[in-house]
C-alpha atoms as a PDB file:
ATOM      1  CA  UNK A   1      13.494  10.418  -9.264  1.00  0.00           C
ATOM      2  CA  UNK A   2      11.126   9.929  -6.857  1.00  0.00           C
ATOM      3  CA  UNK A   3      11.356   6.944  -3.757  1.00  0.00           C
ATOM      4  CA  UNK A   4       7.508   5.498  -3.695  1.00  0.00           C
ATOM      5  CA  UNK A   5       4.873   5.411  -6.523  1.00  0.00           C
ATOM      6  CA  UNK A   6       1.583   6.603  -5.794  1.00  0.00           C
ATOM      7  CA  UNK A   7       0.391   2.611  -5.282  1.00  0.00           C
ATOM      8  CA  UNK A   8       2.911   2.601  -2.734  1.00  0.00           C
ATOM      9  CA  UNK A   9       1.968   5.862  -0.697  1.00  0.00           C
ATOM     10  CA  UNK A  10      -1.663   4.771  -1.246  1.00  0.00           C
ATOM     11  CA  UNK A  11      -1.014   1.198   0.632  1.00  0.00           C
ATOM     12  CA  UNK A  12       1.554   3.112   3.650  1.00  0.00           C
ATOM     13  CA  UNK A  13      -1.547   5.205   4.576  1.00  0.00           C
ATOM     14  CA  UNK A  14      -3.948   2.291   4.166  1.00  0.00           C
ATOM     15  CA  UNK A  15      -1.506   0.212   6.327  1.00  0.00           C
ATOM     16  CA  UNK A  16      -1.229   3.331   8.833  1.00  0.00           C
ATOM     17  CA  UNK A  17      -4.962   3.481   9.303  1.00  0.00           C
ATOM     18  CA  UNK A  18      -5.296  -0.301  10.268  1.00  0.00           C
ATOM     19  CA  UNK A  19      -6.954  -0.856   6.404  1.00  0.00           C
ATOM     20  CA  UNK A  20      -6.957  -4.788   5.787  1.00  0.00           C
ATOM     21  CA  UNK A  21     -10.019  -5.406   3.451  1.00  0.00           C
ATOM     22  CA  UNK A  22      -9.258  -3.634   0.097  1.00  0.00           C
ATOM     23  CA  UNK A  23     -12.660  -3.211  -2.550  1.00  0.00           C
ATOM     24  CA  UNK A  24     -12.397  -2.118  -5.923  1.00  0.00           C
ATOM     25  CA  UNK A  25     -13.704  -2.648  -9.430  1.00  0.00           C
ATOM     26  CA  UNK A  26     -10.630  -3.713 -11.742  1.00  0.00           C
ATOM     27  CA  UNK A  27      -9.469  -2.217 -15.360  1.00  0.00           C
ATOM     28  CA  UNK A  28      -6.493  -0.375 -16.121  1.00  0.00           C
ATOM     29  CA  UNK A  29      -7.060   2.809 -14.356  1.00  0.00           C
ATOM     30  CA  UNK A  30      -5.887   1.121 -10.984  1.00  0.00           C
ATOM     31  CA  UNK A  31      -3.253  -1.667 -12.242  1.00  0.00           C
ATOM     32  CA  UNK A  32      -0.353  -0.019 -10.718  1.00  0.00           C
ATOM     33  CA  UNK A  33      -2.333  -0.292  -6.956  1.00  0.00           C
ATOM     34  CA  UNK A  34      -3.044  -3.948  -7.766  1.00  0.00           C
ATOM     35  CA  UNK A  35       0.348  -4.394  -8.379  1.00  0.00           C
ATOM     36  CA  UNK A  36       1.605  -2.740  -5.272  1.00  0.00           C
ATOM     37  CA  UNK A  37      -1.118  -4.957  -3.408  1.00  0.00           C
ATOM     38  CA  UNK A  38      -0.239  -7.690  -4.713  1.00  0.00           C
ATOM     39  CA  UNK A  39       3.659  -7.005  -3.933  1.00  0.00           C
ATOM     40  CA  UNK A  40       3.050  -6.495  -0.483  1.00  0.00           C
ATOM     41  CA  UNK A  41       4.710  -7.750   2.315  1.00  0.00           C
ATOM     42  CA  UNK A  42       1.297  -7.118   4.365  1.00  0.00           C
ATOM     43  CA  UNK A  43      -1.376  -9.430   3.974  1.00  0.00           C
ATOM     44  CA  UNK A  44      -4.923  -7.649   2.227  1.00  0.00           C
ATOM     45  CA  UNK A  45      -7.920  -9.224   1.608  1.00  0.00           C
ATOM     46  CA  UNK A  46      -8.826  -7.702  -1.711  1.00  0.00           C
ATOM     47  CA  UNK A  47     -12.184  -8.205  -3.198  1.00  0.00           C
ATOM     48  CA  UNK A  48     -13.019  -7.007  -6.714  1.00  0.00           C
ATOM     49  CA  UNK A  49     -16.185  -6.864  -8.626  1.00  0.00           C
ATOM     50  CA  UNK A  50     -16.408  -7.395 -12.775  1.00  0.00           C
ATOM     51  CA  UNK A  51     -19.151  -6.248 -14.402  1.00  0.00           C
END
């Protein structure tokens, strides 16, 4: 139905902007954007936080 997940749109505009350092707090509200980072041909740093 549709060509890009929101994950996906979210890292092309990240990308766009020059975005290389991703934070975040995990759980399952943003597993489908970890999963698209993780996926990625571009290399993120990614830095999470559990509480």
């Amino acid at each position: 139905m549709f060509d890009k997940n929101a994950g996906e749109i979210l890292l092309n505009t990240l990308s766009e902007w020059g975005v290389d350092h991703v934070y975040g707090l995990p759980g399952d509200s943003i597993n489908h954007f970890v999963e698209t980072l993780r996926n990625a041909q571009e290399s993120y740093e990614v830095y999470s936080s559990a509480t």
